[in-house]
C-alpha atoms as a PDB file:
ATOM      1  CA  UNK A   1       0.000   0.000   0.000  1.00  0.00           C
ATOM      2  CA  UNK A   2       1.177   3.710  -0.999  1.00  0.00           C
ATOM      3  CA  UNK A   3       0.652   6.803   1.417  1.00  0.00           C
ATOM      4  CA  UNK A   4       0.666   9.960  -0.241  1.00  0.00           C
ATOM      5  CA  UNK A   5       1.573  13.039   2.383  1.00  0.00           C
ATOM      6  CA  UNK A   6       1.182  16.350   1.284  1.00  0.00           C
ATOM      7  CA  UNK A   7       4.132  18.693   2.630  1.00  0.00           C
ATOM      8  CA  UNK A   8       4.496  21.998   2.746  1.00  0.00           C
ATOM      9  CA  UNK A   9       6.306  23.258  -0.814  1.00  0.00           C
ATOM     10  CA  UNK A  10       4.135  20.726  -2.989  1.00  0.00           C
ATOM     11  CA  UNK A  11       6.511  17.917  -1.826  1.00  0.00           C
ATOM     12  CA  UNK A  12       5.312  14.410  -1.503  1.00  0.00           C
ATOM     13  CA  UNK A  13       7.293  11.847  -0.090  1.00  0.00           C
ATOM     14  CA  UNK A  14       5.645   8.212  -0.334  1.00  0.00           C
ATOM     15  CA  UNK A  15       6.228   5.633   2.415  1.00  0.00           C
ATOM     16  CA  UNK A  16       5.559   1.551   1.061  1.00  0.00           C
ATOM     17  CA  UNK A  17       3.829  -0.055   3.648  1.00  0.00           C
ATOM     18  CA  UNK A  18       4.445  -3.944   3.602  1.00  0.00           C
ATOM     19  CA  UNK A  19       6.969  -4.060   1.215  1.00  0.00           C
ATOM     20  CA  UNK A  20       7.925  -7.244  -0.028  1.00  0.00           C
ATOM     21  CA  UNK A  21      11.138  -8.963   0.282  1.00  0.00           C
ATOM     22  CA  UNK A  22      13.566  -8.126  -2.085  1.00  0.00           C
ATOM     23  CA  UNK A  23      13.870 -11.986  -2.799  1.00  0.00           C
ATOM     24  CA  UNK A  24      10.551 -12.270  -4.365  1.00  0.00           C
ATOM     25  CA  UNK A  25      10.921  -8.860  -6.645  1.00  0.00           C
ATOM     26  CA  UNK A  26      10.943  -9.521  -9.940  1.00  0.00           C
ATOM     27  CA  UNK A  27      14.087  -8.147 -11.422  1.00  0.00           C
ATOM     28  CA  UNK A  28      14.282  -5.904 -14.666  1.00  0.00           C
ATOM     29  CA  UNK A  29      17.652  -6.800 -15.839  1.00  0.00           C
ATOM     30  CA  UNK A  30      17.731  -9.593 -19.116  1.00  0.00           C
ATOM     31  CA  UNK A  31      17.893 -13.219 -18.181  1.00  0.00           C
ATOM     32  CA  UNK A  32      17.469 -12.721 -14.548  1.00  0.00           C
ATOM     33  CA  UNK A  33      13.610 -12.868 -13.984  1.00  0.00           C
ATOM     34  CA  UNK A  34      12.447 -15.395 -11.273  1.00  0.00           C
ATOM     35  CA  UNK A  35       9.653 -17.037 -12.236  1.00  0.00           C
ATOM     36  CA  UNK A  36       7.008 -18.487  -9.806  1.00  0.00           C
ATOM     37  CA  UNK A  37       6.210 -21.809 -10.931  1.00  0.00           C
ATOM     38  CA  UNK A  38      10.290 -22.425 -11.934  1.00  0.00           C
ATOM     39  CA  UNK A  39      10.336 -24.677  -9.356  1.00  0.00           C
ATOM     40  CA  UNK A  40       7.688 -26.963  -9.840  1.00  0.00           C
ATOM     41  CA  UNK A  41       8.846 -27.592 -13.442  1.00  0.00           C
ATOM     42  CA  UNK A  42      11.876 -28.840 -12.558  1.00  0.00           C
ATOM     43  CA  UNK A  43      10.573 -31.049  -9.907  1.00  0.00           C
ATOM     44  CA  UNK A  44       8.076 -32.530 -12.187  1.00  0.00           C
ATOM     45  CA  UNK A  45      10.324 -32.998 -14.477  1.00  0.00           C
ATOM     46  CA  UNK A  46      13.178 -34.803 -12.481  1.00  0.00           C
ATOM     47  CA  UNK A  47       9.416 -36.988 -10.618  1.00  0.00           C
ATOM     48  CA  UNK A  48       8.738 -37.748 -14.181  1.00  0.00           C
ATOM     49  CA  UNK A  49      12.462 -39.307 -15.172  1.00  0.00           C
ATOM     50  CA  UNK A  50      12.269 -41.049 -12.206  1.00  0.00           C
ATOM     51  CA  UNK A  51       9.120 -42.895 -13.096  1.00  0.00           C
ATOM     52  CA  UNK A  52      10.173 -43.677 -16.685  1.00  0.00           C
ATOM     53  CA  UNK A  53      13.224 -45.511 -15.383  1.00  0.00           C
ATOM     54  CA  UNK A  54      11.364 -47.319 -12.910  1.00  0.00           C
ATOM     55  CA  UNK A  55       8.761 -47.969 -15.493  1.00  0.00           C
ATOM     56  CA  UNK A  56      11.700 -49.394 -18.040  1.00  0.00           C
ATOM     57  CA  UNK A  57      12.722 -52.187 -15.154  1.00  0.00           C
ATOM     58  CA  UNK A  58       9.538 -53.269 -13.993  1.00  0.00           C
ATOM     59  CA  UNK A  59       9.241 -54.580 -17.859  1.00  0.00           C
ATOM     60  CA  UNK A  60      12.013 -55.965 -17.617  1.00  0.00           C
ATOM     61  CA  UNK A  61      11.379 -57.390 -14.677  1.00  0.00           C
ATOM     62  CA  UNK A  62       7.821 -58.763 -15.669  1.00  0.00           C
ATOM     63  CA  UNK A  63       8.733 -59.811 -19.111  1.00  0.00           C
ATOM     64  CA  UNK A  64      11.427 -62.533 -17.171  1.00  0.00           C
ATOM     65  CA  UNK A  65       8.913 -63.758 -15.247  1.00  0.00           C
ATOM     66  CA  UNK A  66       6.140 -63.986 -17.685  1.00  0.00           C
ATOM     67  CA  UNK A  67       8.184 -65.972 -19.449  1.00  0.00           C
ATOM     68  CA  UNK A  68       9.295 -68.391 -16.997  1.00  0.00           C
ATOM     69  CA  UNK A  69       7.930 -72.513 -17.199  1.00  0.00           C
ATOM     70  CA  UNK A  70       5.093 -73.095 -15.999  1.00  0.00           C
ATOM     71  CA  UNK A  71       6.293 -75.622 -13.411  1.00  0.00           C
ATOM     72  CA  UNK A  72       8.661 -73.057 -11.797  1.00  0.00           C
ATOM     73  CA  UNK A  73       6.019 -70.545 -11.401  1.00  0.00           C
ATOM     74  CA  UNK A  74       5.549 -71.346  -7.824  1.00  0.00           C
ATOM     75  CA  UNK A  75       9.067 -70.382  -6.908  1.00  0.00           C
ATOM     76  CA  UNK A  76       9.112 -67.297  -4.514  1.00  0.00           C
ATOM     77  CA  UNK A  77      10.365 -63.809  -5.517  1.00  0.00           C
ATOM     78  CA  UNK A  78      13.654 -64.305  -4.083  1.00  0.00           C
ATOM     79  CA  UNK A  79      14.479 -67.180  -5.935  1.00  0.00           C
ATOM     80  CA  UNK A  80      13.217 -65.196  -9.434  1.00  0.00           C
ATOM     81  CA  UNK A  81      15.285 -62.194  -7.729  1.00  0.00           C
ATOM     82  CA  UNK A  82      18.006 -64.100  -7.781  1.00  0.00           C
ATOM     83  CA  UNK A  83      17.929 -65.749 -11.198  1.00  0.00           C
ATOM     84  CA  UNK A  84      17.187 -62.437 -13.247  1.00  0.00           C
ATOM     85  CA  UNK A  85      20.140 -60.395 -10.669  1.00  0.00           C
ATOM     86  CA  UNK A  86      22.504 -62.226 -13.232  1.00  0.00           C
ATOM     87  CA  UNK A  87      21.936 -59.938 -15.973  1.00  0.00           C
ATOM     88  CA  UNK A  88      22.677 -56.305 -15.853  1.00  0.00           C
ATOM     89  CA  UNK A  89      19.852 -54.422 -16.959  1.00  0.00           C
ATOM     90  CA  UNK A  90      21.235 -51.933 -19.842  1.00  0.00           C
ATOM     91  CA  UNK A  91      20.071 -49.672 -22.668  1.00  0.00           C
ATOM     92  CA  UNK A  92      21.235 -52.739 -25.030  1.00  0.00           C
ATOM     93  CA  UNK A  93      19.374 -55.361 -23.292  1.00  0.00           C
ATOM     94  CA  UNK A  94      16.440 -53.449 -23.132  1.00  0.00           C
ATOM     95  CA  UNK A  95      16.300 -52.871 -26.802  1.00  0.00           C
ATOM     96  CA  UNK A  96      15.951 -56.367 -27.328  1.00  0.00           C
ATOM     97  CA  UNK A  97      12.837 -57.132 -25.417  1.00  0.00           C
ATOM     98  CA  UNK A  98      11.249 -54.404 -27.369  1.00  0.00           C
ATOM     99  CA  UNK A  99      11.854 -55.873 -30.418  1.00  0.00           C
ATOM    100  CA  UNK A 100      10.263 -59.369 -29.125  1.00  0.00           C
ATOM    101  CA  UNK A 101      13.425 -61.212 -27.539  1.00  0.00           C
ATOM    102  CA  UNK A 102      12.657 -63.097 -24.126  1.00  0.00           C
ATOM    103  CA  UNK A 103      15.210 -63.930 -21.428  1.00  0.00           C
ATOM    104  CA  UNK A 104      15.819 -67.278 -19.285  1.00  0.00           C
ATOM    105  CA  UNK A 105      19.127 -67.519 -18.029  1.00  0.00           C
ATOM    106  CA  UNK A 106      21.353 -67.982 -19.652  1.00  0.00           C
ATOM    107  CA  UNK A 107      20.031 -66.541 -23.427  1.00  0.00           C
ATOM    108  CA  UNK A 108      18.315 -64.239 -24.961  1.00  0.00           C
ATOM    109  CA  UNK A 109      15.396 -65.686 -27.190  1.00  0.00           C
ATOM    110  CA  UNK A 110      13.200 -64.940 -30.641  1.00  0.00           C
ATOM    111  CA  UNK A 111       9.967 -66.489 -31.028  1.00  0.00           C
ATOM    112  CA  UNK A 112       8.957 -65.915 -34.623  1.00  0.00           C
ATOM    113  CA  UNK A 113       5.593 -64.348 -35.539  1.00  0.00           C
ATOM    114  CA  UNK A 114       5.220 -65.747 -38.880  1.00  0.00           C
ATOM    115  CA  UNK A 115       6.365 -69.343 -40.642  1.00  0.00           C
ATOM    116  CA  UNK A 116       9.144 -70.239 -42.754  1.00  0.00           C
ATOM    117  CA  UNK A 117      11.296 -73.147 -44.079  1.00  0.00           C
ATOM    118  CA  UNK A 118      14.082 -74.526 -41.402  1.00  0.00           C
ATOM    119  CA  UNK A 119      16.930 -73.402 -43.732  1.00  0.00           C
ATOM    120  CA  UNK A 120      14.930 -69.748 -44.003  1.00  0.00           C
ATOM    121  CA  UNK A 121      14.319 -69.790 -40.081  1.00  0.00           C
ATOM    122  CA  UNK A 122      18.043 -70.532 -39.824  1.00  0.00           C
ATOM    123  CA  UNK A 123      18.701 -67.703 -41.745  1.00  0.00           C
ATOM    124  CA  UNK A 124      16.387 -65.221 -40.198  1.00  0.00           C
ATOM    125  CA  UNK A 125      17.969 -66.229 -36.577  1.00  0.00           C
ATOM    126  CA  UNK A 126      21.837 -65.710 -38.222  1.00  0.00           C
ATOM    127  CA  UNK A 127      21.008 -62.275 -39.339  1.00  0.00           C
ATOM    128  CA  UNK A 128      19.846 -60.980 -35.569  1.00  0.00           C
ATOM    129  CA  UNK A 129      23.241 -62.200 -34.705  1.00  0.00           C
ATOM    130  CA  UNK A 130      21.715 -65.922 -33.417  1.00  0.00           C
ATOM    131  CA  UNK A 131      21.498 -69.305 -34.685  1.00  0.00           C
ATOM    132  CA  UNK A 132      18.231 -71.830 -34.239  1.00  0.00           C
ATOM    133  CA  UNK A 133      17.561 -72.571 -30.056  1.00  0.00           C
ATOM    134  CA  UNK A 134      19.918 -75.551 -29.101  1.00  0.00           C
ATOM    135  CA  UNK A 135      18.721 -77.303 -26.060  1.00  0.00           C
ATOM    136  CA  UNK A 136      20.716 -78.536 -23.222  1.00  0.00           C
ATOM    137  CA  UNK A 137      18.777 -78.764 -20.324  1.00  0.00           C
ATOM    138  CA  UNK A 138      15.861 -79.860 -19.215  1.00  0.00           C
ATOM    139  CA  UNK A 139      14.858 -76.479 -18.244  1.00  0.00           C
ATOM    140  CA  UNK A 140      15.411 -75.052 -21.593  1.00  0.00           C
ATOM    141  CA  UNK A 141      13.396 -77.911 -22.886  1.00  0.00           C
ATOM    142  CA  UNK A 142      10.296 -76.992 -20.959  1.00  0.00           C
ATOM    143  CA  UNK A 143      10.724 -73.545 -21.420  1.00  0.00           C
ATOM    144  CA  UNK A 144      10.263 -73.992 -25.065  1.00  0.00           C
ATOM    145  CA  UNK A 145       7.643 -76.213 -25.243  1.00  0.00           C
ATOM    146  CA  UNK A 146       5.579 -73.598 -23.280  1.00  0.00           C
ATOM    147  CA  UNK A 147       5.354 -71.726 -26.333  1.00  0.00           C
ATOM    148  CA  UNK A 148       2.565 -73.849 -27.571  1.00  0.00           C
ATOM    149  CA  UNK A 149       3.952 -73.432 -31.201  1.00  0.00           C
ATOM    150  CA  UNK A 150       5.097 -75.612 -33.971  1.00  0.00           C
ATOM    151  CA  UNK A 151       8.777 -74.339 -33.840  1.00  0.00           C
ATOM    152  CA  UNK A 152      11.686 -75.270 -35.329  1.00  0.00           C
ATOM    153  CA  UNK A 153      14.645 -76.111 -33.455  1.00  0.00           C
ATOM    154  CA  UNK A 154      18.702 -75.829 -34.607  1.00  0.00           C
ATOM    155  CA  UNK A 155      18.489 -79.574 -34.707  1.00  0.00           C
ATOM    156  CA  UNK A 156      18.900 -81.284 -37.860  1.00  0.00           C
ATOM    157  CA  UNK A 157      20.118 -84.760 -39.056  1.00  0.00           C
ATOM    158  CA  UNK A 158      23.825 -84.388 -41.163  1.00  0.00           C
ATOM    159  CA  UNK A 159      24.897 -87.654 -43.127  1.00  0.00           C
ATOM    160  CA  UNK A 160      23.012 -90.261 -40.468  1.00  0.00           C
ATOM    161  CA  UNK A 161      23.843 -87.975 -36.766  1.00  0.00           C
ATOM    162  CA  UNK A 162      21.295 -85.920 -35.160  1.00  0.00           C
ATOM    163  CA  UNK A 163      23.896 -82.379 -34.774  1.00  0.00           C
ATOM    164  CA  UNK A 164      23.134 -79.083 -33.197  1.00  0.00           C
ATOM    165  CA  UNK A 165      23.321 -75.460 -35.738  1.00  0.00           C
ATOM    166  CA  UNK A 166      26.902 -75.295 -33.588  1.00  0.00           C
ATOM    167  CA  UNK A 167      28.265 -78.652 -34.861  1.00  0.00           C
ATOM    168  CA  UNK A 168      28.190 -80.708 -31.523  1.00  0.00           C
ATOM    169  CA  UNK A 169      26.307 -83.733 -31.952  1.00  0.00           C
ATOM    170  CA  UNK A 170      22.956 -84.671 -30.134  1.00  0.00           C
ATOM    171  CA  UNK A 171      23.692 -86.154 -26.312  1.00  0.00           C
ATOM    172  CA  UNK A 172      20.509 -86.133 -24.285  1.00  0.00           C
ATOM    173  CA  UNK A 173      17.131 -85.842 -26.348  1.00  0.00           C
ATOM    174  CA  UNK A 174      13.788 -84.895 -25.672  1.00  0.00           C
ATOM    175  CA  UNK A 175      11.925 -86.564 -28.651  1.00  0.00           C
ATOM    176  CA  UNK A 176       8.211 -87.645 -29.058  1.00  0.00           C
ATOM    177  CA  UNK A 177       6.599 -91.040 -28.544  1.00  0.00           C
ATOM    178  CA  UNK A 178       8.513 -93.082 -31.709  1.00  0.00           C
ATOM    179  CA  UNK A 179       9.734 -90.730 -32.730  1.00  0.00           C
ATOM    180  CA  UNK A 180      12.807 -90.193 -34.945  1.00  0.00           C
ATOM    181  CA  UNK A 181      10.473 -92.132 -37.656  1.00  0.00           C
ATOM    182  CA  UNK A 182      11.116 -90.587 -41.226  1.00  0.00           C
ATOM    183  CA  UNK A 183       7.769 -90.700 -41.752  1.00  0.00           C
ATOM    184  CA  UNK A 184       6.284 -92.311 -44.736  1.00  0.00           C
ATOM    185  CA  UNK A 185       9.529 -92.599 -46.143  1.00  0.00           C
ATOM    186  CA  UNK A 186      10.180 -88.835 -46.170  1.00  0.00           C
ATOM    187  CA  UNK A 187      13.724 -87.244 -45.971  1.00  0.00           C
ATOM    188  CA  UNK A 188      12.553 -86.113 -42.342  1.00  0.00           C
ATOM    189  CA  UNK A 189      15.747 -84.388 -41.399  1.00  0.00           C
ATOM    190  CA  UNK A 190      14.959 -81.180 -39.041  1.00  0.00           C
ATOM    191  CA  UNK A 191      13.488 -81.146 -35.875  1.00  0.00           C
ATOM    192  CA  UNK A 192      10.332 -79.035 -34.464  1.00  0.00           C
ATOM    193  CA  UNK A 193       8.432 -79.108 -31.235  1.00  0.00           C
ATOM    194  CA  UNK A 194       5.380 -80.236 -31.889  1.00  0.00           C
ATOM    195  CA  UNK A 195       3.888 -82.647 -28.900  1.00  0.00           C
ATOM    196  CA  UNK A 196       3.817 -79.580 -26.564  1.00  0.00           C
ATOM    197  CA  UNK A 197       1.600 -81.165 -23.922  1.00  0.00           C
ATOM    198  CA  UNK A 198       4.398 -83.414 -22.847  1.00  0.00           C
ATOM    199  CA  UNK A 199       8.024 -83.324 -21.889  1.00  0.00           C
ATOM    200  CA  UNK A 200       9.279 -85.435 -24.919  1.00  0.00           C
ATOM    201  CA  UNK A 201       8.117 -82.662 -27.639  1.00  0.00           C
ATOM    202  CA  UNK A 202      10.141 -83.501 -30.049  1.00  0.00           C
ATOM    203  CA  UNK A 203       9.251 -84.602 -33.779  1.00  0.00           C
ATOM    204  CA  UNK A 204      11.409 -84.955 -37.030  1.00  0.00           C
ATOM    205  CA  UNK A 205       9.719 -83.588 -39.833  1.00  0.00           C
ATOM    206  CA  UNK A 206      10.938 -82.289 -43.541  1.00  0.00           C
ATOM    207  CA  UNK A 207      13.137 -79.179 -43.811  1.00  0.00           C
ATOM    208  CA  UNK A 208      10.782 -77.582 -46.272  1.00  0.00           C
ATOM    209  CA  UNK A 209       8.013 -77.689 -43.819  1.00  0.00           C
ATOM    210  CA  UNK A 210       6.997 -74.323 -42.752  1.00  0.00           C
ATOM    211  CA  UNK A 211       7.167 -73.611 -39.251  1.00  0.00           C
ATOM    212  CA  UNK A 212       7.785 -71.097 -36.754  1.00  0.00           C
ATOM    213  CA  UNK A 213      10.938 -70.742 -35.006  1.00  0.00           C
ATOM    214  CA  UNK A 214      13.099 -70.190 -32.103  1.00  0.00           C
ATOM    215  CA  UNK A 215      16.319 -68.088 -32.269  1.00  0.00           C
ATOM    216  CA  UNK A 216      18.907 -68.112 -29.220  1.00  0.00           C
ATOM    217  CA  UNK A 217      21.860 -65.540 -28.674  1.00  0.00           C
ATOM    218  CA  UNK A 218      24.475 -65.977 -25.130  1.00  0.00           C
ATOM    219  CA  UNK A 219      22.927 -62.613 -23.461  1.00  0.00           C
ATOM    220  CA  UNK A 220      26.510 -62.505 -21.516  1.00  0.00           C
ATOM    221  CA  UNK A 221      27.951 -61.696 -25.041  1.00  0.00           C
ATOM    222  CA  UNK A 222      25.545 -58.499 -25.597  1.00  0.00           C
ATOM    223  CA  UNK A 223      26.800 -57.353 -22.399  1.00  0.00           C
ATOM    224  CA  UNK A 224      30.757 -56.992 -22.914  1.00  0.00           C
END
């Protein structure tokens, strides 16, 4: 509030009453103006960050355990905690489960959306830096079969021995009831899962057949 007094010799002198501090003046020099609401932006802003990163590992998170077989779906937090702890979330790993790829320790996996020859799925899997799933637990096994697809697997008979895409050759097998049978005389050399109710999933089938398909990748290696 202004008071005018009226002085003898027409002067006025005007006392402010309630003044305000000189901390919440607005200033008239460039670049210097204080702006009310200055620090609410920032706060929202840095809230904001804060959920987007917590946002980015709880998909992680829930995309590991989504995945997980079904049979080791009972196991308590702490043993999942444990289990997923071995890979470091980054930028790079993240980018991969956007673009469809699944984690269960210790790989990185593709499940195909559309169908294609073995030799084609092959292909597809080498050109994301993979090769066809090779199996070599019992675990794994079950995890794939939980796909409920006819997949192809990196499995494939060469000159009379069942051999993985990485050239070791077939130890402990997982196939279906009579099964290696070369069907009807057929040159069944590739391997899908196909009996996906059961353990022992395994079926030989011809190469041309089109099927979906699994690709695998070491997820250690897309963290050096």
């Amino acid at each position: 509030m202004v008071r005018a007094v009226h002085r003898e010799q027409t002067e006025i002198s005007l006392d402010y009453v309630n003044e305000p501090d000189a901390s919440n003046r607005q200033c008239s020099g460039k670049g210097t103006e204080v702006y009310p609401g200055q620090k609410l932006v920032k706060v929202v802003a840095v809230s904001f960050g804060l959920l987007c990163v917590i946002q980015a590992t709880l998909n992680v998170y829930l995309r590991v355990l989504l995945y997980a077989p079904a049979e080791n779906k009972h196991r308590n937090l702490t043993d999942w905690c444990y289990n997923t702890s071995r890979v470091t979330f980054n930028v790079k790993i993240y980018e991969y489960f956007k673009q469809g790829w699944v984690y269960f320790h210790p790989s990185l996996y593709y499940i195909s959306t559309t169908n294609k020859t073995w030799e084609e799925s092959r292909e597809d899997c080498l050109q994301k830096q993979a090769d066809l799933m090779i199996i070599n637990t019992k675990e794994e096994q079950n995890f794939a079969r939980h796909f409920d697809k006819l997949t192809w697997i990196g499995l494939y008979n060469d000159t009379g021995e069942w051999t993985w895409v990485d050239g070791t050759q077939l130890s402990e097998s997982y196939w279906g009831p009579g099964e290696p049978n070369q069907l009807g005389g057929n040159n069944e050399d590739c391997v899908e899962m196909r009996f996906h109710e059961i353990e022992d999933s395994w079926n030989d089938a011809p190469c041309s057949n089109v099927n979906f398909w699994i690709c695998e990748k070491d997820a250690a290696l897309e963290l050096e």
